[in-house]
N, C-alpha and C. Protein backbone atom coordinates (compact mmCIF):
# COMPACT_ATOMS: atom_id res chain seq x y z
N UNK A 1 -16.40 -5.20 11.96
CA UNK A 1 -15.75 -4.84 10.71
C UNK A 1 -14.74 -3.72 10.92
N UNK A 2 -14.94 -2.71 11.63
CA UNK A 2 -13.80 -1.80 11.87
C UNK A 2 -13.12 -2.15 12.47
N UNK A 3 -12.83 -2.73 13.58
CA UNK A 3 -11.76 -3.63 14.12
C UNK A 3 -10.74 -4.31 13.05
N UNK A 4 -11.71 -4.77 12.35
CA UNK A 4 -10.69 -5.60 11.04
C UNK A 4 -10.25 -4.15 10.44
N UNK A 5 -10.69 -3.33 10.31
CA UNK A 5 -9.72 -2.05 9.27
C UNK A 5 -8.71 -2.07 10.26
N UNK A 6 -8.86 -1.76 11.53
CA UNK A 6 -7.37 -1.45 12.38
C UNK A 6 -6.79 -2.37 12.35
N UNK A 7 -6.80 -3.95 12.40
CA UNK A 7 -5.82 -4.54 12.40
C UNK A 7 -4.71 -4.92 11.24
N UNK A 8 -5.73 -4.59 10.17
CA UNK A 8 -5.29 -4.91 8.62
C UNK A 8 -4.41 -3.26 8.38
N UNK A 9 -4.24 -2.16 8.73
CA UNK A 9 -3.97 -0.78 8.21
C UNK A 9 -2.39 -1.09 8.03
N UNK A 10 -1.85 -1.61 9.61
CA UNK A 10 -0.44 -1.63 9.80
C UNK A 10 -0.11 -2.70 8.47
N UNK A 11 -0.62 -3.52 7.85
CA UNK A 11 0.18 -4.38 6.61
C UNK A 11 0.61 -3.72 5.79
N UNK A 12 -0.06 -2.31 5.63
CA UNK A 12 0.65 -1.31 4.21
C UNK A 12 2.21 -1.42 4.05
N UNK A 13 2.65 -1.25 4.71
CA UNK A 13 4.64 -1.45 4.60
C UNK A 13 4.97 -2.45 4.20
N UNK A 14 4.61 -3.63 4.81
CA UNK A 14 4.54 -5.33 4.77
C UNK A 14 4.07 -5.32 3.19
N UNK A 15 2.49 -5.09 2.49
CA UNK A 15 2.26 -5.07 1.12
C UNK A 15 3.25 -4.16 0.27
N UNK A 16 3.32 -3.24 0.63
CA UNK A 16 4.14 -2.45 -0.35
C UNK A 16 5.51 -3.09 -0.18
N UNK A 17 6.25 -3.39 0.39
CA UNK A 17 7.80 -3.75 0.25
C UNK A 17 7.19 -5.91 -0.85
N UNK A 18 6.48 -5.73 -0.36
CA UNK A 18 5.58 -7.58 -1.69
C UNK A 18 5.51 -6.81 -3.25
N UNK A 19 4.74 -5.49 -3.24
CA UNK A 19 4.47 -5.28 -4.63
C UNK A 19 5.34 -4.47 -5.42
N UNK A 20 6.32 -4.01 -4.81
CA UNK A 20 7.16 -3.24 -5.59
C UNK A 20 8.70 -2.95 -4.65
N UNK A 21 9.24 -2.38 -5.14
CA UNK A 21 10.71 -2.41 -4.14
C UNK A 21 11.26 -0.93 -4.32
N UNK A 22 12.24 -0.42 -2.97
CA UNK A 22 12.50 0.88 -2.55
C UNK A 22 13.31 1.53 -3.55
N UNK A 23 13.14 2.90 -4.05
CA UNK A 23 13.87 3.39 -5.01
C UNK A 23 15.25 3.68 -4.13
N UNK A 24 16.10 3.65 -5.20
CA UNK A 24 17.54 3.91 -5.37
C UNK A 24 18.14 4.85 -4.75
N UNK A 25 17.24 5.99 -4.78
CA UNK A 25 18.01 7.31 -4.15
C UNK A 25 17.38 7.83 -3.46
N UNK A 26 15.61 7.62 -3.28
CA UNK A 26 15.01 8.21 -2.04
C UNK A 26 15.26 7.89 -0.88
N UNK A 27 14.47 8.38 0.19
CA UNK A 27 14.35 8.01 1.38
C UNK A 27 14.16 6.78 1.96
N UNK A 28 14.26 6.64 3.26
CA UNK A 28 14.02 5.25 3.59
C UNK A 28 12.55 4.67 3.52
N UNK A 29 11.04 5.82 3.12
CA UNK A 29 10.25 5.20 2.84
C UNK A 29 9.52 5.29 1.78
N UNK A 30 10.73 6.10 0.86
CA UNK A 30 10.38 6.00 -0.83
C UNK A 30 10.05 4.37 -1.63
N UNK A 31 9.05 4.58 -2.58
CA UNK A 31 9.49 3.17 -3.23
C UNK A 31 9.18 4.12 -4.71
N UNK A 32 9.42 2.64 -5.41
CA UNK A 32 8.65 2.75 -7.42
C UNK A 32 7.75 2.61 -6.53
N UNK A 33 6.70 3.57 -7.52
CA UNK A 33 5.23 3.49 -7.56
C UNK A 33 4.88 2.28 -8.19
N UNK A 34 3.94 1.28 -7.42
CA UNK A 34 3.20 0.28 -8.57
C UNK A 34 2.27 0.50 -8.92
N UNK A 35 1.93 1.63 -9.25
CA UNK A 35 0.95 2.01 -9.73
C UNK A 35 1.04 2.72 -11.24
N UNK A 36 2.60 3.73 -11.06
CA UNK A 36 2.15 4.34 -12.62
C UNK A 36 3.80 3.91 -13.12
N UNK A 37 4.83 3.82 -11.56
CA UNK A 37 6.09 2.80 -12.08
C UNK A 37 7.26 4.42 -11.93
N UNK A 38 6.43 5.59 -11.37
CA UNK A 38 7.61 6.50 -11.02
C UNK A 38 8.71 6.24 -10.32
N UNK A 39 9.77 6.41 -10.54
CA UNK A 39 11.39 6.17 -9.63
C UNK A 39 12.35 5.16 -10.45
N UNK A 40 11.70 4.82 -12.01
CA UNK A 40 12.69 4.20 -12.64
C UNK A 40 13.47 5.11 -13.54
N UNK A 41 13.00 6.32 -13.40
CA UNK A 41 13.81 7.07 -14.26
C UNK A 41 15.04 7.26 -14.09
N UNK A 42 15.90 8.56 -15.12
CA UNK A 42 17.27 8.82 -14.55
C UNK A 42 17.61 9.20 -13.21
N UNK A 43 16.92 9.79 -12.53
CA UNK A 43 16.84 10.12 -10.57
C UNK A 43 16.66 8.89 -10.26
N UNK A 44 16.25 7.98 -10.32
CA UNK A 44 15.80 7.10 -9.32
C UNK A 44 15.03 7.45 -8.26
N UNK A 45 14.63 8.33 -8.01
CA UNK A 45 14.22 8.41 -6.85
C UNK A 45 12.75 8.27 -6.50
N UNK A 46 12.00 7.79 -6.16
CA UNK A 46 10.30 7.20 -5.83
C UNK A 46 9.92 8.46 -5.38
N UNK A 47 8.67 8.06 -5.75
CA UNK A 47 7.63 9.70 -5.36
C UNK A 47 6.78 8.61 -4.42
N UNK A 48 6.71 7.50 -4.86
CA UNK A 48 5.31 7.03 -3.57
C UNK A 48 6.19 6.50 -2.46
N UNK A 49 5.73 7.20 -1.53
CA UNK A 49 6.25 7.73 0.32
C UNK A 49 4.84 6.49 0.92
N UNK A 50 5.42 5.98 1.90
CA UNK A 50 4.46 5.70 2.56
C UNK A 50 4.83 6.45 4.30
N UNK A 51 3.44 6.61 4.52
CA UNK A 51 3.43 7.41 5.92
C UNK A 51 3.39 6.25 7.04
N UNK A 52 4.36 6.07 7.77
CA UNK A 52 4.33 4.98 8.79
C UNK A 52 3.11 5.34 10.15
N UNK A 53 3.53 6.69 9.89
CA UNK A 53 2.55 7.20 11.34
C UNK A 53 0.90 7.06 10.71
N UNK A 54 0.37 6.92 9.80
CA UNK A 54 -1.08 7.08 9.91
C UNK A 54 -1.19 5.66 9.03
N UNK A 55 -0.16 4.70 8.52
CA UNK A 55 -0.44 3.99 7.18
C UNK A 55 -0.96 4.19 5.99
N UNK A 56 -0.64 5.11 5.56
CA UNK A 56 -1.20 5.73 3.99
C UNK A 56 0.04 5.65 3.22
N UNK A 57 -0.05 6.07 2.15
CA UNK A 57 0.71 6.49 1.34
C UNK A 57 0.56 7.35 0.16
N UNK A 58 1.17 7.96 -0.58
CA UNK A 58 0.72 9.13 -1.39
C UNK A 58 2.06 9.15 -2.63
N UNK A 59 1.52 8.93 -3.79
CA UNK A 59 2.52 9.01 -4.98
C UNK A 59 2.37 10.63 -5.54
N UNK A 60 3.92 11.37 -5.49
CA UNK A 60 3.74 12.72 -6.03
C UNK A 60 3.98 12.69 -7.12
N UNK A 61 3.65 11.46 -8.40
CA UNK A 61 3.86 11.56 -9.69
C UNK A 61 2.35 11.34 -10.14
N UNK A 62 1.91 10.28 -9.80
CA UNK A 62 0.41 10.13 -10.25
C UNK A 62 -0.63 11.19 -9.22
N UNK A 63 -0.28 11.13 -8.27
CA UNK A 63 -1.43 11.47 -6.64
C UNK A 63 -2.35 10.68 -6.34
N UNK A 64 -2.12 9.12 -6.63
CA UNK A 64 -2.39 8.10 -5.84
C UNK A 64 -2.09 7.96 -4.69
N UNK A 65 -3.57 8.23 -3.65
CA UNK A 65 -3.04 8.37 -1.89
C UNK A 65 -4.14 7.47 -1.66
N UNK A 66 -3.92 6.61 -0.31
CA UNK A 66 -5.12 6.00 0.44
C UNK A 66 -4.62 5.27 1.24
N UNK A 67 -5.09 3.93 1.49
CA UNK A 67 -4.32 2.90 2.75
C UNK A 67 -4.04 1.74 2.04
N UNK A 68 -4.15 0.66 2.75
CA UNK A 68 -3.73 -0.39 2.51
C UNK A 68 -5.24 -0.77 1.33
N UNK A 69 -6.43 -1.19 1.70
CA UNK A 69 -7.33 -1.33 1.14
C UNK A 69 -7.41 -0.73 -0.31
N UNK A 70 -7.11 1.09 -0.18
CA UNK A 70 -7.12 1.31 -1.83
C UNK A 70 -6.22 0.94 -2.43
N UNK A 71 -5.09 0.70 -1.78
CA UNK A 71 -3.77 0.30 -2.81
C UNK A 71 -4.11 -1.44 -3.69
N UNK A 72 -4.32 -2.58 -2.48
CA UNK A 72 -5.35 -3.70 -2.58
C UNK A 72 -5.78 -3.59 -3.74
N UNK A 73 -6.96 -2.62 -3.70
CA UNK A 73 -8.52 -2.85 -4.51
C UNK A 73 -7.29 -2.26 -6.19
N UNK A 74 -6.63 -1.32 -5.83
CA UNK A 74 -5.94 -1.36 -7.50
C UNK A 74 -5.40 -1.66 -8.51
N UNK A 75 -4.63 -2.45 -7.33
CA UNK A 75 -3.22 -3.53 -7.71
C UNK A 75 -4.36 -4.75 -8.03
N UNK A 76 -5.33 -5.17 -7.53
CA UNK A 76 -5.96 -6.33 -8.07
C UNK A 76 -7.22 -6.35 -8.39
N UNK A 77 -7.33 -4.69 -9.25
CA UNK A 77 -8.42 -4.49 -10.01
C UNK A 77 -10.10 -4.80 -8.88
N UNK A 78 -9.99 -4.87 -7.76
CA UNK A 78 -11.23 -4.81 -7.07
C UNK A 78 -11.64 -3.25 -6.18
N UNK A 79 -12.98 -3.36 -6.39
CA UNK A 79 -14.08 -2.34 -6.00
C UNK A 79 -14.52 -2.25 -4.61
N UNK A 80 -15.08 -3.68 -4.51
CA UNK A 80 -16.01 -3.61 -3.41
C UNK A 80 -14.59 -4.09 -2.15
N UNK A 81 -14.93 -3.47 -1.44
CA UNK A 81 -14.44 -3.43 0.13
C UNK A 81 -14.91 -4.40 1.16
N UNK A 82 -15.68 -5.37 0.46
CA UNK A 82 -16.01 -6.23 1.92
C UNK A 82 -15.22 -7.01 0.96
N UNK A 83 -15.07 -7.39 -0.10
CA UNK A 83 -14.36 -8.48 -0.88
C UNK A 83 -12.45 -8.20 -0.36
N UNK A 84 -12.20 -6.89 -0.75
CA UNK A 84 -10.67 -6.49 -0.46
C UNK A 84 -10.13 -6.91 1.06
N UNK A 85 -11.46 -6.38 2.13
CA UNK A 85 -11.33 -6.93 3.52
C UNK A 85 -10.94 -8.42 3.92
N UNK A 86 -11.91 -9.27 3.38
CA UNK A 86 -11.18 -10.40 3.14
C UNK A 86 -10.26 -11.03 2.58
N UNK A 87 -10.37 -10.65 1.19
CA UNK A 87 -8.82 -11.10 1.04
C UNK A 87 -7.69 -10.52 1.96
N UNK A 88 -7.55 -9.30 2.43
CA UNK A 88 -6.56 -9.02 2.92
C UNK A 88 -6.36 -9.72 4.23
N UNK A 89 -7.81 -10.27 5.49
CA UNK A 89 -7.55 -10.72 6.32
C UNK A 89 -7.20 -11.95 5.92
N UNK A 90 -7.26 -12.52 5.09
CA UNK A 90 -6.67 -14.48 4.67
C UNK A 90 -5.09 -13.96 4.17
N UNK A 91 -5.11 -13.28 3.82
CA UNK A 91 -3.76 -13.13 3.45
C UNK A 91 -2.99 -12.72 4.50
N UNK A 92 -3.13 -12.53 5.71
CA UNK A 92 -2.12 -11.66 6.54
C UNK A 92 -2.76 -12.55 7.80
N UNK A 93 -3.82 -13.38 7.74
CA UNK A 93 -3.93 -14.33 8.93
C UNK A 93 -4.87 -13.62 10.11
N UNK A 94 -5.59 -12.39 9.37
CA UNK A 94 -6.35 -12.09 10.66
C UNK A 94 -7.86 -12.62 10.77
N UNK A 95 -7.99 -13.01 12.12
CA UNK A 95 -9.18 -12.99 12.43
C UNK A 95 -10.30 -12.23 13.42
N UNK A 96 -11.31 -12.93 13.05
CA UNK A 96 -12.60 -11.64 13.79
C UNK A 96 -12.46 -12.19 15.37
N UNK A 97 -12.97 -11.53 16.16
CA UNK A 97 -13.26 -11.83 17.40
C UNK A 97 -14.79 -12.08 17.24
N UNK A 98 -15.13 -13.37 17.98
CA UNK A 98 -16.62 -13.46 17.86
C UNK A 98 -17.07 -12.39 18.80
């Protein structure tokens, strides 16, 4: 099962550029938050950053931070983590090593 967290972490960029798209005037790894929808204002500019070096990300409007999994479990209203694990490995094509 932790094997599957490392292989699934790197999709955060890959999901986030699917659920929402890069604000206007931030940085190159600003987006809108899909979470509370910060960066449509008059700035344009996104508060949720994603961190390429660790795969997290962190919104400085709400302070929604975590990985790929919490972003997952929010955006589609799920809890449990062995459920999010799988969907995320069918969705991105990974499999276990026996």
């Amino acid at each position: 099962m932790n094997d599957d967290f490392e292989k699934i972490k790197p999709f955060l960029t890959e999901y986030v550029n699917e659920i929402t798209q890069k604000s206007r005037n931030g940085g190159k790894n600003q987006y809108i938050c899909p979470l509370c929808g910060s960066g449509t204002g008059s700035h344009r500019s996104g508060a949720f950053t994603v961190y390429h070096d660790n795969n997290r990300y962190f919104c400085f409007a709400c302070k929604a931070k975590g990985d790929i999994f919490n972003l997952y479990g929010a955006m589609n209203n799920i809890s449990d983590t062995g459920t999010i694990i799988r969907e995320l490995k069918t969705k991105y094509g990974i499999t276990s090593a026996s």
